[in-house]
N, C-alpha and C. Protein backbone atom coordinates (compact mmCIF):
# COMPACT_ATOMS: atom_id res chain seq x y z
N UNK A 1 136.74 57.15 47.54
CA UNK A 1 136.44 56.84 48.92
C UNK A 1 137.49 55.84 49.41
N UNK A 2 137.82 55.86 50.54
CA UNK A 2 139.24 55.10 51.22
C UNK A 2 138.51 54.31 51.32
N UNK A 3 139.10 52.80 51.63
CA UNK A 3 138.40 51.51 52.01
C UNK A 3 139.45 51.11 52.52
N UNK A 4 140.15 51.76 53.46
CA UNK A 4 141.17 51.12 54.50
C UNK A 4 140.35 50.71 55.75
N UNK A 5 140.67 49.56 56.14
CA UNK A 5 139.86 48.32 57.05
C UNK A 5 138.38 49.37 57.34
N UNK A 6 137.78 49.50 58.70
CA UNK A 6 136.62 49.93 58.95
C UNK A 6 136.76 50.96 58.97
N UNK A 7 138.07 51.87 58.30
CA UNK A 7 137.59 53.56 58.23
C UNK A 7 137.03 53.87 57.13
N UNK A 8 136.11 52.56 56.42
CA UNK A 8 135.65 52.87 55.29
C UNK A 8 134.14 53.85 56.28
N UNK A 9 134.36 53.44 57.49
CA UNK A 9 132.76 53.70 58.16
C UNK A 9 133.19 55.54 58.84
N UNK A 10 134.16 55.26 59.13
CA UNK A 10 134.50 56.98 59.46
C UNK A 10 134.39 57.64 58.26
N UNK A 11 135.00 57.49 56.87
CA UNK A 11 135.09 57.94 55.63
C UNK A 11 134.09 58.69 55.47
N UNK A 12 132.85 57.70 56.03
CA UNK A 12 131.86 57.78 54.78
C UNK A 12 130.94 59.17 56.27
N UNK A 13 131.77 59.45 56.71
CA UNK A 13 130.72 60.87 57.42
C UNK A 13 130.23 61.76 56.21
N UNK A 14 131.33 61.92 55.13
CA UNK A 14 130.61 62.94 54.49
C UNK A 14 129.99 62.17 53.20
N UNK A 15 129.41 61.12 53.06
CA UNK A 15 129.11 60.48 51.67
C UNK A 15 127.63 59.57 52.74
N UNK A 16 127.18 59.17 51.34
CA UNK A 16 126.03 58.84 52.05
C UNK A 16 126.48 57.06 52.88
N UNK A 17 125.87 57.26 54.37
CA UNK A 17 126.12 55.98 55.05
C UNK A 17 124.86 55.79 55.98
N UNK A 18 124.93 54.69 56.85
CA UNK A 18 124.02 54.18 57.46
C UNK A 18 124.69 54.56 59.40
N UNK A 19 123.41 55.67 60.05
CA UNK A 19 124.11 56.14 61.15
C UNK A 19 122.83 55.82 62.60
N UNK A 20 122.99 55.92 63.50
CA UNK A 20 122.28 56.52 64.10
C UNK A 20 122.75 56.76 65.88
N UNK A 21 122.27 56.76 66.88
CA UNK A 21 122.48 57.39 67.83
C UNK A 21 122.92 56.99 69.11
N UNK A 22 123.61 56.20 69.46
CA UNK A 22 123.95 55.69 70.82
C UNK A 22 123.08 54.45 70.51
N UNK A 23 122.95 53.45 69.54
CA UNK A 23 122.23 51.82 69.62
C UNK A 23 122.71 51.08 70.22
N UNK A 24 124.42 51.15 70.27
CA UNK A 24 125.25 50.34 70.94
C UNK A 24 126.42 50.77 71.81
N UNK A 25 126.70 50.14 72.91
CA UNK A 25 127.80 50.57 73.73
C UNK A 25 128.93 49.66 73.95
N UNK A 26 129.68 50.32 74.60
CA UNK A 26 130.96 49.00 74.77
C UNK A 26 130.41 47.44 75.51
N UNK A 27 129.13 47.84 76.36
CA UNK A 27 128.58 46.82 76.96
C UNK A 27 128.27 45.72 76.10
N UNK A 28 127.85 46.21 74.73
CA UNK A 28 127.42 45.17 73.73
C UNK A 28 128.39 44.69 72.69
N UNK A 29 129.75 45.40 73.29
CA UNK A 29 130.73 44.23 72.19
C UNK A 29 131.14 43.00 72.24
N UNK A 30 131.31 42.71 71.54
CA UNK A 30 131.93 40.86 71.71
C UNK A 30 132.71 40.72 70.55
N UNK A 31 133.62 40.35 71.07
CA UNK A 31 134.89 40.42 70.45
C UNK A 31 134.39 39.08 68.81
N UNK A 32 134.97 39.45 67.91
CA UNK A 32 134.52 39.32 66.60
C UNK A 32 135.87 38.53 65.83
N UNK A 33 136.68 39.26 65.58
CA UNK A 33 137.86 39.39 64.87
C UNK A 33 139.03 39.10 66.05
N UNK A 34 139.53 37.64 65.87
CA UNK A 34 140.62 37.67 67.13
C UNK A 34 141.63 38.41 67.01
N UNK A 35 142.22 38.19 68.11
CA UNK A 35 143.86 39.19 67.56
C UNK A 35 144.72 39.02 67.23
N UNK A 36 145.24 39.69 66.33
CA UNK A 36 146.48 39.56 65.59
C UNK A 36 146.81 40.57 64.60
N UNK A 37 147.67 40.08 63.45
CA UNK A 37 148.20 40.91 62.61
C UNK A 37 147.22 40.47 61.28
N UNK A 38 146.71 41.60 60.46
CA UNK A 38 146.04 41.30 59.40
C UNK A 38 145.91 42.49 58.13
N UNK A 39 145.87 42.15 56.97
CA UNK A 39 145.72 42.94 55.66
C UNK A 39 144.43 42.79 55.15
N UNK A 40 144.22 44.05 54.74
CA UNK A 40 143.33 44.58 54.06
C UNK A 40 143.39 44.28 52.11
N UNK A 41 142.49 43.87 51.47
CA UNK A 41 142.21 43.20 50.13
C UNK A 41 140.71 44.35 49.90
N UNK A 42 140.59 45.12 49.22
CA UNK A 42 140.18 46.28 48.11
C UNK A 42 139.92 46.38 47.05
N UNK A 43 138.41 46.41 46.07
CA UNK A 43 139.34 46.80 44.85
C UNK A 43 140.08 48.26 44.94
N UNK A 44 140.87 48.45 44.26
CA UNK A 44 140.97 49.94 43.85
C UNK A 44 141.87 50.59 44.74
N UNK A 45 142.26 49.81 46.23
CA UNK A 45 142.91 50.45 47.16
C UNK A 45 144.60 49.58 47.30
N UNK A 46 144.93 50.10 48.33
CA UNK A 46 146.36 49.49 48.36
C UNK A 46 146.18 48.62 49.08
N UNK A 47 146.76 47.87 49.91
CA UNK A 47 146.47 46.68 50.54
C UNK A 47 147.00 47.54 52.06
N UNK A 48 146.68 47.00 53.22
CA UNK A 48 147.38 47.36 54.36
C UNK A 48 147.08 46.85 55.24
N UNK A 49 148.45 47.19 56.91
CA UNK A 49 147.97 46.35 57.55
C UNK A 49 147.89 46.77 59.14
N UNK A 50 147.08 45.57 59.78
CA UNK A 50 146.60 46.24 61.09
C UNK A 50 147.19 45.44 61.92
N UNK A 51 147.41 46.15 63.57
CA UNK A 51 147.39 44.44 64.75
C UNK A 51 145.91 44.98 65.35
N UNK A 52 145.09 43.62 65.70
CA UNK A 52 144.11 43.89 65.75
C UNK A 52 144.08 43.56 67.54
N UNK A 53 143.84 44.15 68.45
CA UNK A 53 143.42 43.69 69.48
C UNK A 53 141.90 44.21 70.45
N UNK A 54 141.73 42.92 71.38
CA UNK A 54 140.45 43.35 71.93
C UNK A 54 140.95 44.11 73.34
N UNK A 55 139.98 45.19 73.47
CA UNK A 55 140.22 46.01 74.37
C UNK A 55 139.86 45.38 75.72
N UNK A 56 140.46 45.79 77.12
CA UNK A 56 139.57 45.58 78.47
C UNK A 56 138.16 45.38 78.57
N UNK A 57 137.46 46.78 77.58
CA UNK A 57 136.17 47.24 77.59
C UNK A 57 135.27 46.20 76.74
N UNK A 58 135.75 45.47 75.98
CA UNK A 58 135.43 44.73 74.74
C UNK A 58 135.45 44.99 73.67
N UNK A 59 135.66 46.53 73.41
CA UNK A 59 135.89 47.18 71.69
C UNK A 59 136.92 46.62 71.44
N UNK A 60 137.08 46.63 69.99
CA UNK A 60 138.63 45.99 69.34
C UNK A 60 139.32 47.52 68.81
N UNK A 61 140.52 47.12 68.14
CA UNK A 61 141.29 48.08 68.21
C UNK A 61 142.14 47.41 66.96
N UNK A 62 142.31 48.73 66.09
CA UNK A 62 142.97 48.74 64.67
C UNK A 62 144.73 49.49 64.43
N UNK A 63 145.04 49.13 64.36
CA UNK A 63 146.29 50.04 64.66
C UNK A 63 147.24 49.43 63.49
N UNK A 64 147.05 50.94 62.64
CA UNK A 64 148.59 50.68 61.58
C UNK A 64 149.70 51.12 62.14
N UNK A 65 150.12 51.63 63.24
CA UNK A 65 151.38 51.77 63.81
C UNK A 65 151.73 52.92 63.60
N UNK A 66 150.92 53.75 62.82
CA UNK A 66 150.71 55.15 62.94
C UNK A 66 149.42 55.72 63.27
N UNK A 67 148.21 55.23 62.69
CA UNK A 67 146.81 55.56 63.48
C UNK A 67 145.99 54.21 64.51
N UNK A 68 145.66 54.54 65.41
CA UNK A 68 144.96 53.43 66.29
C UNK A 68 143.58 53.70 66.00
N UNK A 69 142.36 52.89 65.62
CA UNK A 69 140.76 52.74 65.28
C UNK A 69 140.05 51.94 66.49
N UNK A 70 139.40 52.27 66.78
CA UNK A 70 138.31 51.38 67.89
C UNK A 70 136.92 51.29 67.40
N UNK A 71 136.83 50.43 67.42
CA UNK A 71 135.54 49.89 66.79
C UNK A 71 134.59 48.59 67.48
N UNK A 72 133.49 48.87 67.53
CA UNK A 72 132.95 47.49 68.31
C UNK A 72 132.13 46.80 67.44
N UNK A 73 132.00 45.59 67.85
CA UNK A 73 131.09 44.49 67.14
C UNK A 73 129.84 43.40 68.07
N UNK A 74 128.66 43.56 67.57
CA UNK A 74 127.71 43.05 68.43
C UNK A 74 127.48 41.84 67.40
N UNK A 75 127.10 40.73 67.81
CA UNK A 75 126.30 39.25 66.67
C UNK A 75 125.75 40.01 66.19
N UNK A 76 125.29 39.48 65.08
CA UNK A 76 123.59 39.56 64.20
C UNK A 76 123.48 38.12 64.21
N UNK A 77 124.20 36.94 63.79
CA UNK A 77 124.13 35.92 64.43
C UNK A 77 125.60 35.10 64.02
N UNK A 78 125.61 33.87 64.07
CA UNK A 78 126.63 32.90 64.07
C UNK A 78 127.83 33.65 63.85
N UNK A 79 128.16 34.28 62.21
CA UNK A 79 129.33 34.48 61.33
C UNK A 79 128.88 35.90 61.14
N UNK A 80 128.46 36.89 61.43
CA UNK A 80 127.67 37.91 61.29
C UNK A 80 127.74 39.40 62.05
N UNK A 81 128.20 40.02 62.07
CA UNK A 81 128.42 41.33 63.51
C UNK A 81 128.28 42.78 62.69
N UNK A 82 127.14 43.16 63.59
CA UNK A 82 127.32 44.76 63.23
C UNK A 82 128.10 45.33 63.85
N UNK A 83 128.64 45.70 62.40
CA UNK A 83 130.09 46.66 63.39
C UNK A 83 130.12 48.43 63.66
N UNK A 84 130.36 49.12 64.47
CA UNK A 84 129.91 50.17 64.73
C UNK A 84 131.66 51.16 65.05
N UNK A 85 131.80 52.32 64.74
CA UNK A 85 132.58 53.14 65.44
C UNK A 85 131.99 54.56 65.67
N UNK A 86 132.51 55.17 66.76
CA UNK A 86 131.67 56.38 67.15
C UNK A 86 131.87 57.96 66.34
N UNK A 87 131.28 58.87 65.96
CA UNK A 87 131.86 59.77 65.27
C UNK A 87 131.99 60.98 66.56
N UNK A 88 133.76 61.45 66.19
CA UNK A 88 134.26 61.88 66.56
C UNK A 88 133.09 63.29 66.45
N UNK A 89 133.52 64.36 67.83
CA UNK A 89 133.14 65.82 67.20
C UNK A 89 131.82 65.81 67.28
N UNK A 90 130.83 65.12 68.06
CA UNK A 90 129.55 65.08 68.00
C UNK A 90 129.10 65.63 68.79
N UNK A 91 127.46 66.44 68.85
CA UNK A 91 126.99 67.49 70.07
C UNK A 91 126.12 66.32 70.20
N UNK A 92 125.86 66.44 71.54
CA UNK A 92 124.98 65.92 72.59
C UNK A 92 123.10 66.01 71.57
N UNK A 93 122.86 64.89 71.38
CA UNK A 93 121.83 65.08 70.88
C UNK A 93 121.57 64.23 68.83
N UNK A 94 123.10 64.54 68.83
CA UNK A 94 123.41 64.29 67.18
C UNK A 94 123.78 62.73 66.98
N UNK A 95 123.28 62.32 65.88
CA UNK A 95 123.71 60.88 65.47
C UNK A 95 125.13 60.53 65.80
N UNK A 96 125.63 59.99 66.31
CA UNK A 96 126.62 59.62 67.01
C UNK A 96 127.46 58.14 66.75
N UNK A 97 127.04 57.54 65.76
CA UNK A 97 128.13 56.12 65.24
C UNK A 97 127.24 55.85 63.81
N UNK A 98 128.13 54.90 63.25
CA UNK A 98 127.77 54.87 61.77
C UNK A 98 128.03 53.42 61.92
N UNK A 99 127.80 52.97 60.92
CA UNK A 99 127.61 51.35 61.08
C UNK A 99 128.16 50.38 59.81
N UNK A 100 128.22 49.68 59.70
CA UNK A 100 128.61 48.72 59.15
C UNK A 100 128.53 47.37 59.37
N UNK A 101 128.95 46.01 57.95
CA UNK A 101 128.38 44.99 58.25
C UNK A 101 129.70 43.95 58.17
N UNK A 102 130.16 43.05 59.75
CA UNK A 102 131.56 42.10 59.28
C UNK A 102 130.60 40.57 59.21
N UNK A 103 131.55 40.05 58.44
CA UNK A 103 131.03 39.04 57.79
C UNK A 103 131.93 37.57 58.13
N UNK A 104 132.22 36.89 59.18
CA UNK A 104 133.17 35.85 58.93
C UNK A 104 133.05 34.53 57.80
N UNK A 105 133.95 34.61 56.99
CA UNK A 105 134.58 33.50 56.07
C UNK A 105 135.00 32.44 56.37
N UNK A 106 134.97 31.31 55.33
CA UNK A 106 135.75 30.16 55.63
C UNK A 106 137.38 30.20 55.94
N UNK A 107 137.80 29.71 57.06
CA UNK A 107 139.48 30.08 56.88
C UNK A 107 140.10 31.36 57.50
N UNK A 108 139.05 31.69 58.31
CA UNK A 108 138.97 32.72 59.80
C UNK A 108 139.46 34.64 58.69
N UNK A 109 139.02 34.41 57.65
CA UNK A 109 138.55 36.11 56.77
C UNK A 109 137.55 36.58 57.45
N UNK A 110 137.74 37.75 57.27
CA UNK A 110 136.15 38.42 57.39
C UNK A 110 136.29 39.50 55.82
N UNK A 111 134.51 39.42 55.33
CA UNK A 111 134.51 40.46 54.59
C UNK A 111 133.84 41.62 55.62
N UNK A 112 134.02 42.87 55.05
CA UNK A 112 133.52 44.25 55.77
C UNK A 112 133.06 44.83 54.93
N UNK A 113 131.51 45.26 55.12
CA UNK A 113 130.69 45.75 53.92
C UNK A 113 130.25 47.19 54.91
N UNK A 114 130.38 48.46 54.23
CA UNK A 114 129.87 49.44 54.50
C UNK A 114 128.77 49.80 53.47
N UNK A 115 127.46 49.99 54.11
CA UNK A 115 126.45 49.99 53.31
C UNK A 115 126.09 51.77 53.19
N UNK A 116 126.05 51.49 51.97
CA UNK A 116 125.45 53.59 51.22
C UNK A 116 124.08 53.57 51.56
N UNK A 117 123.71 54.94 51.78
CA UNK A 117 122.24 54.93 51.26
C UNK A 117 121.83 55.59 50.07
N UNK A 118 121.60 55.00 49.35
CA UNK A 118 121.40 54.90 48.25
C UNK A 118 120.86 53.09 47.04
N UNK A 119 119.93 53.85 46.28
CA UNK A 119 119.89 52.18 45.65
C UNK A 119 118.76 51.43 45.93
N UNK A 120 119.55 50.22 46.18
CA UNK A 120 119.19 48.93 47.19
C UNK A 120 119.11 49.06 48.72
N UNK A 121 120.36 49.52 48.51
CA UNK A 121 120.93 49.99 50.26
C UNK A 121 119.88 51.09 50.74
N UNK A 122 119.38 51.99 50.06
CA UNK A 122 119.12 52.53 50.83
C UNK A 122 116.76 52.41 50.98
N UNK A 123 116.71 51.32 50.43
CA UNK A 123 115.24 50.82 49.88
C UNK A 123 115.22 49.98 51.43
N UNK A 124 116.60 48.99 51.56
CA UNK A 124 116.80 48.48 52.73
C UNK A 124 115.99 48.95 53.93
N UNK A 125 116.95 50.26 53.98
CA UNK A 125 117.33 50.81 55.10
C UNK A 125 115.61 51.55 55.39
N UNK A 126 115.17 52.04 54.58
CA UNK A 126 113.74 52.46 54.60
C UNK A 126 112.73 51.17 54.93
N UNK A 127 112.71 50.15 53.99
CA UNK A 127 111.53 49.42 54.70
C UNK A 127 111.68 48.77 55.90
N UNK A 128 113.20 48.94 56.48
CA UNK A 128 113.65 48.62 58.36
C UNK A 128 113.21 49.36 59.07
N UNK A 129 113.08 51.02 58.47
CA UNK A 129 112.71 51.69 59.72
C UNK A 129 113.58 52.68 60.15
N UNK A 130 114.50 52.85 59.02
CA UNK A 130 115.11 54.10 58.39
C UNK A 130 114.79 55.62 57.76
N UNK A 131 114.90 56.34 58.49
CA UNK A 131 114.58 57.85 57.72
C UNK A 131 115.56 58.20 56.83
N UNK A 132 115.43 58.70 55.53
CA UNK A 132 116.69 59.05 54.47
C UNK A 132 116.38 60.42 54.34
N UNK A 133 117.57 61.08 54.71
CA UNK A 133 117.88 62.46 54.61
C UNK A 133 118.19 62.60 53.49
N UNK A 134 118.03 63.47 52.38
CA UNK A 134 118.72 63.72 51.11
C UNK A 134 119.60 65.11 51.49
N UNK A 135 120.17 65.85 50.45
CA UNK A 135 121.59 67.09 50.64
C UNK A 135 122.57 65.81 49.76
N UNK A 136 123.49 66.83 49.81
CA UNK A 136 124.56 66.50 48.91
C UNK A 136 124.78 64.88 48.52
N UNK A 137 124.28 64.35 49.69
CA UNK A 137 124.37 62.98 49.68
C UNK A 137 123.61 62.41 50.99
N UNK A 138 122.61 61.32 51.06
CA UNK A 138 121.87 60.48 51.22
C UNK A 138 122.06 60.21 52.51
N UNK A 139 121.75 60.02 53.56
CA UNK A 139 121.87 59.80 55.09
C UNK A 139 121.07 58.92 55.66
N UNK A 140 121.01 56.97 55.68
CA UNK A 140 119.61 56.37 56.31
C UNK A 140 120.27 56.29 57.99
N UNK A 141 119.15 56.95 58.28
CA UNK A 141 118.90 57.10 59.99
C UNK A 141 118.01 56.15 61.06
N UNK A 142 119.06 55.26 61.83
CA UNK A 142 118.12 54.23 62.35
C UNK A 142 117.85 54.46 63.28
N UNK A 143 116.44 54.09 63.95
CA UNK A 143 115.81 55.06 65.31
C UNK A 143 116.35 53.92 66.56
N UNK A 144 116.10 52.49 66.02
CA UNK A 144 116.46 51.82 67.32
C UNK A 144 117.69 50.40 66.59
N UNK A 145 117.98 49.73 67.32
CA UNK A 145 119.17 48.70 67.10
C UNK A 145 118.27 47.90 66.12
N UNK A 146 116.82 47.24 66.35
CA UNK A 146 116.51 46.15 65.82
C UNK A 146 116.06 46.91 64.52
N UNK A 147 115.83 48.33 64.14
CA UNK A 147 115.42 48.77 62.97
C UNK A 147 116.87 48.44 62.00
N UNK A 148 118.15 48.54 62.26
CA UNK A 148 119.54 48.68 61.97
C UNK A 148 119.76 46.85 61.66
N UNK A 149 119.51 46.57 62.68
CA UNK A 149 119.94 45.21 62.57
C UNK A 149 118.92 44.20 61.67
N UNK A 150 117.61 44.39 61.27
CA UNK A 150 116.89 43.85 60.44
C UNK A 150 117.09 44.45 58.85
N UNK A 151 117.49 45.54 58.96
CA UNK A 151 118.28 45.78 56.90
C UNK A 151 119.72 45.58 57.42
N UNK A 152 121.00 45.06 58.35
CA UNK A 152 121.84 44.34 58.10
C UNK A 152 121.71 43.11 57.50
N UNK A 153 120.81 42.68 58.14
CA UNK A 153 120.33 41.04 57.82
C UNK A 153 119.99 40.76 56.13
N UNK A 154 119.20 42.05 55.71
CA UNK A 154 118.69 41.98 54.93
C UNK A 154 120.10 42.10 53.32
N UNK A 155 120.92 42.60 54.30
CA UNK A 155 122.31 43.42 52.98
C UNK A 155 122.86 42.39 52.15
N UNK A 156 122.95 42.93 51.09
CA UNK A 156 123.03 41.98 50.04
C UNK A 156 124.40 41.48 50.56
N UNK A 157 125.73 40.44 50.31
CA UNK A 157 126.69 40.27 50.46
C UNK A 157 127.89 39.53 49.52
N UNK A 158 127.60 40.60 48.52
CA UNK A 158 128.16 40.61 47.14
C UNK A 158 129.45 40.78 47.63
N UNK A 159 130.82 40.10 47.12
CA UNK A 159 132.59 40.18 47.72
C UNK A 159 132.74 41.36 47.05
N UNK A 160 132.61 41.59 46.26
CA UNK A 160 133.07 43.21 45.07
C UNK A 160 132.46 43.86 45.61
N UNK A 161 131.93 44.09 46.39
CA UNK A 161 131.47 45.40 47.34
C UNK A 161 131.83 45.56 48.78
N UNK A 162 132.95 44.46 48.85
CA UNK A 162 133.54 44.49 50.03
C UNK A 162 134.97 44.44 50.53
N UNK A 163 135.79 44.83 51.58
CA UNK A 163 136.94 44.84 52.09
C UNK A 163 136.63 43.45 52.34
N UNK A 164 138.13 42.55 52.08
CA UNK A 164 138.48 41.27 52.59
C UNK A 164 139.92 41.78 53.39
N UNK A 165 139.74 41.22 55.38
CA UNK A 165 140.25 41.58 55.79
C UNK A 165 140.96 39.90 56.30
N UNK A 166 142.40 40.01 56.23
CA UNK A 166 142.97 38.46 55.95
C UNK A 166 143.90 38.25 57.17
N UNK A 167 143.74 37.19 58.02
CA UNK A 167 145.32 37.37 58.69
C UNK A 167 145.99 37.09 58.19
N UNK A 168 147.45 37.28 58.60
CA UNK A 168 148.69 37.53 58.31
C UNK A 168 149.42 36.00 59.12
N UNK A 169 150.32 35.05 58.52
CA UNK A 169 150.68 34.06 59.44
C UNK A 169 151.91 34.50 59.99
C-alpha cells in the first residue's frame, strides 16, 4: 500500500478504509497544515515531497510537481483534524470521500494516520456508528460527521502506524 502524504486515503479505495458520504464540504475546511514545502517520513516507503498550499475555497493542496491532491481538514480539536479527500468517479448517491486522521506535533510535524477497517480500527468504527461491509476487504461506513468524528477521537495514535509529514527549511 503507498503511503505517499494523504494518498494513503485515495489508495486505500480498494483496501479496507473508513468512508462515507458528503459529511464535509469545502465550507468546513480550515486550513490545518500551513504552506510550504514538506517531506513525507514512512516506514517502508521512499520519502517525498510536496508544496503545500491553501486554496481560495479553504481545501489545501498537495503537489509533487507532477501530481496536484486536494484535500480538506475540519478540527476535531486543538492539534487534531479530520482530514478528508473526495473519491474521484462517484455516482450520485455513492459514498463519496474517505477519511483520515492529521495529527499536529511538537515543532509544527504533523503525523497522518489512515485508519483500516479492520481490528481495533474497525471495533472503533462500529461502536461510533459505523456499518462494516465485508468482500474482499472491509469497508466502515459513517452515516453522519459526529458518528466519524467520535472513533477519530477514539484512534489509537501509535507513530509506526503513521506518515510523519515534516517541513522542509
Amino acid at each position: 500500500m503507498t503511503r505517499a502524504l494523504l494518498v494513503v486515503l485515495a489508495s486505500l479505495a480498494l483496501t479496507s478504509c473508513w468512508i462515507g458520504r458528503s459529511l464535509y464540504s469545502p465550507a468546513d475546511a480550515r486550513p490545518a497544515i500551513p504552506p510550504g514545502v514538506y517531506r513525507t517520513i514512512a516506514p517502508d516507503e521512499p520519502k517525498r515531497a510536496y508544496r503545500v498550499t491553501i486554496l481560495p475555497n479553504g481545501l489545501t493542496q498537495f503537489d509533487t510537481g507532477e501530481k496536484q491532491e486536494v484535500y480538506g481538514f475540519a478540527p476535531l480539536d486543538r492539534d487534531s483534524f479530520v482530514a478528508w479527500a473526495e473519491v474521484e468517479d462517484t455516482r450520485p448517491g455513492e459514498d463519496n470521500q474517505f477519511y483520515g486522521l492529521a495529527v499536529r506535533q511538537p515543532g509544527g510535524a504533523f503525523m497522518i494516520y489512515a485508519p483500516e477497517c479492520k481490528d481495533e480500527q474497525a471495533e472503533i468504527a462500529r461502536k461510533s456508528g459505523a456499518t462494516i461491509e465485508g468482500g474482499l476487504s472491509s469497508t466502515c461506513r459513517f452515516p453522519t460527521r459526529a458518528s466519524l468524528e467520535k472513533a477519530m477521537r477514539l484512534m489509537p495514535r501509535d507513530p509506526s502506524s503513521a506518515m510523519r509529514l515534516e517541513r522542509i527549511p
